[in-house]
Protein backbone atom coordinates (compact mmCIF):
# COMPACT_ATOMS: atom_id res chain seq x y z
CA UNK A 1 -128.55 109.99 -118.10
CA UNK A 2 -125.03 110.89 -116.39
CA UNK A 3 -125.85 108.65 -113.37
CA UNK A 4 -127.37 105.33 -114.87
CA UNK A 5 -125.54 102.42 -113.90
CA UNK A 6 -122.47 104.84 -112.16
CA UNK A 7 -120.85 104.35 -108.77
CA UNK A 8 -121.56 107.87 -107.71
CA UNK A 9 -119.76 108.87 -103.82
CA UNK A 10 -120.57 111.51 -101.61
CA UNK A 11 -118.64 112.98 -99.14
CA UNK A 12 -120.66 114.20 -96.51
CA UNK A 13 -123.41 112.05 -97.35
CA UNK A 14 -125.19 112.03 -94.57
CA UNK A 15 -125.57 116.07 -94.65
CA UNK A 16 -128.93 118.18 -95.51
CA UNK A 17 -127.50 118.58 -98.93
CA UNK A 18 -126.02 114.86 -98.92
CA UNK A 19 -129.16 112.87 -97.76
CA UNK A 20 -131.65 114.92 -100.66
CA UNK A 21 -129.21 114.21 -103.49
CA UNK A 22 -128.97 110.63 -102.28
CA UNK A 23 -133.00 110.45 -102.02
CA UNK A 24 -132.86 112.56 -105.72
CA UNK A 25 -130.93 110.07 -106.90
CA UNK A 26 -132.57 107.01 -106.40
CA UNK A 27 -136.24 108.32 -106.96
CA UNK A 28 -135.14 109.67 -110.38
CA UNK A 29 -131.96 108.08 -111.72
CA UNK A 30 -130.86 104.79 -111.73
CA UNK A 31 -127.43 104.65 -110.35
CA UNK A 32 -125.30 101.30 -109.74
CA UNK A 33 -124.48 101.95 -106.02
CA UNK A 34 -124.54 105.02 -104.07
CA UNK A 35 -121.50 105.59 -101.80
CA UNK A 36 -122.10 107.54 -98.21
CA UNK A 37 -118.20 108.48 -97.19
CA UNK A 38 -119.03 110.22 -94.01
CA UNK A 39 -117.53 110.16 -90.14
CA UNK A 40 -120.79 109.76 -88.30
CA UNK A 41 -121.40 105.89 -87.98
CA UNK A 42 -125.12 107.17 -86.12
CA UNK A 43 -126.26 109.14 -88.80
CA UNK A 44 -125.44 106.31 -91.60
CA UNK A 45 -127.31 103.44 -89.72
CA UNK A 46 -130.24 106.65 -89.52
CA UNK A 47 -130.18 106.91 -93.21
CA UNK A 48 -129.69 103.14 -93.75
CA UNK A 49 -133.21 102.56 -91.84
CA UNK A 50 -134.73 105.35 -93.89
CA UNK A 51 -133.87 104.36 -97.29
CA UNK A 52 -133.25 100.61 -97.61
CA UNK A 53 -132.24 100.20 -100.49
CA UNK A 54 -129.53 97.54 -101.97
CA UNK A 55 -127.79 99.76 -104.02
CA UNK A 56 -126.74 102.06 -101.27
CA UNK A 57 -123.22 101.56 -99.47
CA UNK A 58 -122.00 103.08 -96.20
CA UNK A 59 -118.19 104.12 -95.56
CA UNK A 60 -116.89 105.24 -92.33
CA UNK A 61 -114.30 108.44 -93.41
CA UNK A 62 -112.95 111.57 -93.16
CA UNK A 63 -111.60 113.34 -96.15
CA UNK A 64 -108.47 114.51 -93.70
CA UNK A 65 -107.66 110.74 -94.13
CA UNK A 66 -106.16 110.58 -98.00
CA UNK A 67 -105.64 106.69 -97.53
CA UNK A 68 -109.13 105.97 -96.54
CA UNK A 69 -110.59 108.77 -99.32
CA UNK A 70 -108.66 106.81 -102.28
CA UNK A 71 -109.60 103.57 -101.10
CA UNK A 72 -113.06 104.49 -100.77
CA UNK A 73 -113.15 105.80 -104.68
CA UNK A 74 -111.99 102.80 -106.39
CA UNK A 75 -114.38 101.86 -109.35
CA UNK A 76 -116.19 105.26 -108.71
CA UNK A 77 -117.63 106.74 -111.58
CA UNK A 78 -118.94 110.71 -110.19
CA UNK A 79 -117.60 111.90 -106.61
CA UNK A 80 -120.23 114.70 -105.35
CA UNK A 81 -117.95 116.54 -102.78
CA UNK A 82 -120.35 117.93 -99.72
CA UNK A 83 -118.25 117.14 -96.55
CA UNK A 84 -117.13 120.71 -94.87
CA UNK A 85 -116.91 122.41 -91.66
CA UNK A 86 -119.50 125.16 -92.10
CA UNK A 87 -120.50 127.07 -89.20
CA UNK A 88 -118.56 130.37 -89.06
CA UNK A 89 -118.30 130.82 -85.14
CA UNK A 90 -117.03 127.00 -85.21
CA UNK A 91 -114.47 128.03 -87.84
CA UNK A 92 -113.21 130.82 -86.29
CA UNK A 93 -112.57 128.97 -82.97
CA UNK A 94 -111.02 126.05 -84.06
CA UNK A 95 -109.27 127.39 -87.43
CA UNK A 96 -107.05 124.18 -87.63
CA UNK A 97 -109.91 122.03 -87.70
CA UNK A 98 -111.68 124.05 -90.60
CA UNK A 99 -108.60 124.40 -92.81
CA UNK A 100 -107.66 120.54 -92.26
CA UNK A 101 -111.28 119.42 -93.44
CA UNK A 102 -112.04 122.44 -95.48
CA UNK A 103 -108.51 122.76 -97.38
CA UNK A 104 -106.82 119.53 -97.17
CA UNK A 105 -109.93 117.34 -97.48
CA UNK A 106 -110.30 119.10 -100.80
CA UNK A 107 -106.74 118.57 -101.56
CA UNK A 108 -107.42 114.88 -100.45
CA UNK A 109 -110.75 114.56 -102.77
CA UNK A 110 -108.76 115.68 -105.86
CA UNK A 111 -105.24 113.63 -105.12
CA UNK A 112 -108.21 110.26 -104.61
CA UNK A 113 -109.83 111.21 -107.58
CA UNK A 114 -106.35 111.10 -109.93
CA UNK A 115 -105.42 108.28 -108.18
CA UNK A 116 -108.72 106.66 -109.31
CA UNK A 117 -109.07 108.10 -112.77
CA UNK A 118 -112.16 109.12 -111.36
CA UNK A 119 -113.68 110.83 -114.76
CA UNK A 120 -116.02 113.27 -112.80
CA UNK A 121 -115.84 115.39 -109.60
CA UNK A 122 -118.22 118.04 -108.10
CA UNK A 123 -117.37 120.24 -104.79
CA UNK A 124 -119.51 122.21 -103.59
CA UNK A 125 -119.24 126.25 -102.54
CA UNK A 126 -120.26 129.14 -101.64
CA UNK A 127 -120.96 132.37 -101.69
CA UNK A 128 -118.68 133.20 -98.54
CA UNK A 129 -115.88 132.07 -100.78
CA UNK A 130 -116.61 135.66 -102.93
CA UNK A 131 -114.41 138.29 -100.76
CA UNK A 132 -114.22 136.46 -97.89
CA UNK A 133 -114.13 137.82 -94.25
CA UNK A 134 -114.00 134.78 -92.30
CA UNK A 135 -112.27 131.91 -92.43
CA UNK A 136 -114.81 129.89 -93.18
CA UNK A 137 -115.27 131.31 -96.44
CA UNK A 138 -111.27 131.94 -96.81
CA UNK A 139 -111.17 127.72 -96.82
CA UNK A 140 -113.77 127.53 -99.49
CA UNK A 141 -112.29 129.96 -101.88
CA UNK A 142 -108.84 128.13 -101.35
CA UNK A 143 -111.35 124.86 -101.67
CA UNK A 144 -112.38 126.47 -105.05
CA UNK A 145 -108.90 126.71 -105.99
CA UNK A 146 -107.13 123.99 -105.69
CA UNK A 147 -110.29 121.80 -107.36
CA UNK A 148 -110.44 124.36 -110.08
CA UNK A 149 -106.46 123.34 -110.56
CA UNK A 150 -107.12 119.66 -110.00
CA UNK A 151 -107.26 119.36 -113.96
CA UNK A 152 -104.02 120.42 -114.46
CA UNK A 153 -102.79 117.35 -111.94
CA UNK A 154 -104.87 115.10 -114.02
CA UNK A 155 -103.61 116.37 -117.28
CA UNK A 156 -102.49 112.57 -118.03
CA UNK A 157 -106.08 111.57 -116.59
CA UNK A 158 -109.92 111.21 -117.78
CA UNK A 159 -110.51 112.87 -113.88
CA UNK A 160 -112.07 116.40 -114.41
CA UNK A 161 -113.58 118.83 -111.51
CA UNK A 162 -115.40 120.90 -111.07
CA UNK A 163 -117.38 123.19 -108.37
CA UNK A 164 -120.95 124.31 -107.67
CA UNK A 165 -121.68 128.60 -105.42
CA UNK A 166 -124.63 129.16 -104.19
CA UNK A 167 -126.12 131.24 -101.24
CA UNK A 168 -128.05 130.16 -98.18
CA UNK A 169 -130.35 126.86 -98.06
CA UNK A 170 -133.33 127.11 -96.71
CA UNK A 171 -134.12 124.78 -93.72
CA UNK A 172 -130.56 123.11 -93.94
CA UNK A 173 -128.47 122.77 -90.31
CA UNK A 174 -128.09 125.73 -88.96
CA UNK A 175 -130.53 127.64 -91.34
CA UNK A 176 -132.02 131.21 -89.60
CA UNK A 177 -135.59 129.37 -89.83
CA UNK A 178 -135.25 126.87 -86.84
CA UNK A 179 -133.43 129.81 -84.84
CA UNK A 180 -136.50 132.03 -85.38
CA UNK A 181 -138.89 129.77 -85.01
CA UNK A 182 -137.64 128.80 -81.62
CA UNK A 183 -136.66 132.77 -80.59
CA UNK A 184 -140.76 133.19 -81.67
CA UNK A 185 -141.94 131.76 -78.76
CA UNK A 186 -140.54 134.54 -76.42
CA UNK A 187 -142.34 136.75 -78.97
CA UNK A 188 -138.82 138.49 -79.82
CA UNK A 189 -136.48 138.03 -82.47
CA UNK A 190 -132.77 139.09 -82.85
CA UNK A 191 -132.09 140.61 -86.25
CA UNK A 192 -128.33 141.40 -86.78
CA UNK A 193 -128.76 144.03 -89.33
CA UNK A 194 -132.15 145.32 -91.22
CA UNK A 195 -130.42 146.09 -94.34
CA UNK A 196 -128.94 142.32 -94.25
CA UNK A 197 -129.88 140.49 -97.72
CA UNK A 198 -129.22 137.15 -98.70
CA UNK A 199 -129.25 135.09 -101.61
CA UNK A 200 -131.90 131.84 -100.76
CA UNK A 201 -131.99 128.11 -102.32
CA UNK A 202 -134.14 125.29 -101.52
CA UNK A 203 -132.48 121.78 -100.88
CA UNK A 204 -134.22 120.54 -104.00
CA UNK A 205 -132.72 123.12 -106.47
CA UNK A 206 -129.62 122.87 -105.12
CA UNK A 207 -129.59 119.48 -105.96
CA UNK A 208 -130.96 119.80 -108.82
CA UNK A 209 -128.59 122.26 -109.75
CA UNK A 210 -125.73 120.52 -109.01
CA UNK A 211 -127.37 117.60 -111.29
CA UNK A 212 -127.32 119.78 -114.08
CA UNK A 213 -124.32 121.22 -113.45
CA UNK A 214 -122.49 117.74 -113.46
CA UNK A 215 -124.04 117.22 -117.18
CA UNK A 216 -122.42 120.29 -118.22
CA UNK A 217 -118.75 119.53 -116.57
CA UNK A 218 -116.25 120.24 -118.92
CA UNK A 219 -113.53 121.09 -116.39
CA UNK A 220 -112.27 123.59 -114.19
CA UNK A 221 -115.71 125.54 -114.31
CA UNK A 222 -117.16 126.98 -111.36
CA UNK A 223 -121.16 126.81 -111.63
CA UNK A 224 -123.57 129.55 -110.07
CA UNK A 225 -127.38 128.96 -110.28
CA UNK A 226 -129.41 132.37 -110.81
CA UNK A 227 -131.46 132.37 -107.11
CA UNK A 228 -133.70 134.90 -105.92
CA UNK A 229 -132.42 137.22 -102.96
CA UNK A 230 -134.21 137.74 -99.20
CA UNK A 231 -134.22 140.61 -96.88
CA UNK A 232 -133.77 139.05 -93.27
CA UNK A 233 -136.06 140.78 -91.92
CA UNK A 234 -138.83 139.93 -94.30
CA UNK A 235 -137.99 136.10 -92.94
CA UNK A 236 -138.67 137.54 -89.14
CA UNK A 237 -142.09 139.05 -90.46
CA UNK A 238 -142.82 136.14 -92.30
CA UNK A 239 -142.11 133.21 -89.82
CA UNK A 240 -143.59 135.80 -86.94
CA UNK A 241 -145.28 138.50 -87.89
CA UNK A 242 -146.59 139.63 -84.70
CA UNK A 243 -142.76 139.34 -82.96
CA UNK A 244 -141.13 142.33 -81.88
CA UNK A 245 -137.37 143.26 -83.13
CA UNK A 246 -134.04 143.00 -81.43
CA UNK A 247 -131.51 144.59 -83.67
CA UNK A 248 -128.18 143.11 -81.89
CA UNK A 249 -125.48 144.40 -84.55
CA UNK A 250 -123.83 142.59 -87.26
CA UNK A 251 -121.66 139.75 -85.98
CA UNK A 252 -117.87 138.91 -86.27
CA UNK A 253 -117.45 137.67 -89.80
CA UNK A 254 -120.31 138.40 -91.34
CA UNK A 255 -121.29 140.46 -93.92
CA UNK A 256 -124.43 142.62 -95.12
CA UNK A 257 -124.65 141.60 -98.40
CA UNK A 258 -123.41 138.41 -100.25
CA UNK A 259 -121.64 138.55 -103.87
CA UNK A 260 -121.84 135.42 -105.77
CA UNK A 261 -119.47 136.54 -108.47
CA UNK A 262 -117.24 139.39 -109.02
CA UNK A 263 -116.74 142.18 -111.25
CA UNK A 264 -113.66 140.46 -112.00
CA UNK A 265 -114.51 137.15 -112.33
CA UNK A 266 -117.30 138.38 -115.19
CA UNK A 267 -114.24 139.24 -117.42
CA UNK A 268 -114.21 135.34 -117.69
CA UNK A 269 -117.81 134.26 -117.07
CA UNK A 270 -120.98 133.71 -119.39
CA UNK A 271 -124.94 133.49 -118.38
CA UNK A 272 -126.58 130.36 -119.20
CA UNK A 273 -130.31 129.99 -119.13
CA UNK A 274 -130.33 128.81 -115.26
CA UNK A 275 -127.30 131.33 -114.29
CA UNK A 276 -123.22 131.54 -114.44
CA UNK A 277 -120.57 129.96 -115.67
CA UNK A 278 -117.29 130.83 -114.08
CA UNK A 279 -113.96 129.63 -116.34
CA UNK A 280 -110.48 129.60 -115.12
CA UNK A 281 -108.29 132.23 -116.02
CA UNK A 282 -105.17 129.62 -115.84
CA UNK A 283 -106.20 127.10 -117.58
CA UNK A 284 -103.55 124.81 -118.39
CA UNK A 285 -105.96 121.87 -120.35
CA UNK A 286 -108.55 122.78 -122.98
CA UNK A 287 -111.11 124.25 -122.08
CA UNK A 288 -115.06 123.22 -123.29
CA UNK A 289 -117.16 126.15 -124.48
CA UNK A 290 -119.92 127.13 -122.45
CA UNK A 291 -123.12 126.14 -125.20
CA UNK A 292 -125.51 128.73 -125.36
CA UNK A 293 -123.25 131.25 -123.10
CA UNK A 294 -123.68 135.06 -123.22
CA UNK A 295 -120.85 136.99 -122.19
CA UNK A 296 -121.24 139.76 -119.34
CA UNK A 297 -121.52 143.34 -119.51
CA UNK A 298 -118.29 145.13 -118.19
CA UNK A 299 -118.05 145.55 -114.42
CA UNK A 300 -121.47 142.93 -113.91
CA UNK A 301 -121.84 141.68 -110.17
CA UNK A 302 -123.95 139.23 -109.39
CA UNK A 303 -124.74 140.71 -105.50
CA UNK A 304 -127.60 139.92 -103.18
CA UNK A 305 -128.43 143.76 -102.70
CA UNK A 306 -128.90 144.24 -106.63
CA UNK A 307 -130.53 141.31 -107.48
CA UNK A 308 -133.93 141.42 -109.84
CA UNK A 309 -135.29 138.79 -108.39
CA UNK A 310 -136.43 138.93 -104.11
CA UNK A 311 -138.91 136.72 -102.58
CA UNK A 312 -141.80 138.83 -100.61
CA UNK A 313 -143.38 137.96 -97.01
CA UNK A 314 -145.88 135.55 -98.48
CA UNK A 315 -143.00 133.69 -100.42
CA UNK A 316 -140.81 133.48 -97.82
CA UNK A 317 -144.12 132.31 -95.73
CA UNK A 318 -144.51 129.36 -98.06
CA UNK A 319 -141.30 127.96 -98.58
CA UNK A 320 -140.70 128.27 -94.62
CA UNK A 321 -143.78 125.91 -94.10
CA UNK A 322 -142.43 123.74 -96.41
CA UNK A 323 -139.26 123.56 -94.91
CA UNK A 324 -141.15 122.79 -91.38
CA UNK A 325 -143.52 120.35 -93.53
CA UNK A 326 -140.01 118.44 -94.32
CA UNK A 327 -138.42 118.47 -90.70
């Protein structure tokens, strides 16, 4: 296994996605020391009572600070990059503050990782980075970018990246479940938009996802798992089906539907078993194949509104009360 005896660090470790890889980790691998690089010293003492375990290590860091970030990776092995600003109001209203975490702090993770002949890297993305409308996803597509590129810096080094889209995540902060779960108590829900789909991953198989994805690193790849899609308003049935419906209009910076990958990205991409692998189209270092890949039909979109595959009431019912089971 990949992990086995590796320093592995994660930035933003003390995140939704963060603390499950971290638990992933230790319950199924066996990885020499687990690195938390994260700003919030409360949440690291939180997770230190949780998980006691010897092999974990705590850094106080921000991947705006590029000093910090490459002293932090010395002797690392795998860096899983989590740490982002995420919420799209947030964004908008403080756009320096997203693009100097967002943009830099990738720019930061790679520079480290060189530095470090770190030999693997993994950021994470999303699908707000496809045509983007806010600036939220506008930092993660230029995140995308510049650690897609990050092999050409590292031409002279074993350091390879690599990044990980995927849609929404069920039950992680800021996830539409706590919001209507709390609005279902007043017995009425806001909807934005009733033909609003989404694409929908659990915590676990993003994680697990990224795992694989990480085994598969060649360089320069961007990864996209094949997830079902979600109506939104089959989540307001399911969480509350007796709730009436507010429909308050689509909000600044959002969209109806999410892409995952583009018409034009397909010209370069290849379905795997478990979804999509997106090369570079400047690729200035050679390039692994993609084993077992299948090219894509001409003018294929991977959207949220065309998907095959949509979770029903009772689906979304169970994974919701899973998600509660967790919190």
């Amino acid at each position: 296994m990949i992990f086995d005896g590796k320093t592995i660090l994660i930035t933003g470790g003390t995140g939704s996605f963060g603390a499950k890889l971290i638990e992933t980790l230790l319950g199924r691998h066996d990885p020499g020391a687990i690195r938390v690089f994260s700003r919030d010293e409360l949440k690291q003492s939180e997770l230190r009572r949780k998980l006691d375990d010897q092999r974990m290590r705590y850094l106080i860091g921000d991947v705006r600070d590029l000093p910090r970030l490459a002293r932090a990776m010395r002797g690392v092995d795998i860096v899983v990059h989590a740490a982002a600003l995420k919420q799209v109001p947030a964004c908008e209203y403080n756009p320096f503050e997203a693009v100097q975490t967002n943009v830099v702090g990738a720019e930061n993770v790679v520079s480290a990782a060189i530095e470090n002949d770190v030999p693997l890297t993994m950021a994470l993305s999303s699908d707000k980075a496809v045509n983007p409308v806010n600036l939220y996803g506008a930092t993660k597509l230029c995140a995308e970018k510049i650690v897609t590129q990050g092999n050409t810096y590292a031409a002279d080094s074993p350091a390879r990246f690599a990044s990980v889209r995927y849609g929404n995540v069920v039950g992680s902060r800021g996830s539409v479940i706590p919001l209507f779960k709390a609005q279902a108590q007043s017995g009425r829900l806001t909807i934005t938009d009733v033909r609003m789909t989404r694409f929908w991953i659990t915590l676990e198989q993003a994680v697990d996802f990224v795992i694989e994805s990480l085994a598969r690193t060649g360089g320069g790849e961007i990864f996209v798992p094949r997830l079902p899609s979600m109506r939104v308003i089959d989540i307001a049935t399911a969480l509350a089906p007796d709730a009436e419906h507010e429909v308050v209009g689509i909000r600044p910076g959002e969209k109806i539907h999410e892409i995952l990958l583009t018409g034009d990205e397909a010209r370069h991409s290849f379905e795997v078993d478990n979804g999509y692998v997106i090369l570079p189209e400047l690729a200035s270092w050679p390039l692994r194949d993609v084993q077992g890949g299948r090219s894509l039909p001409d003018g294929f979109e991977y959207s949220s509104d065309t998907n095959d595959r949509w979770l029903d009431v009772d689906e979304l019912r169970e994974m919701a009360a899973a998600v509660r089971a967790v919190l």
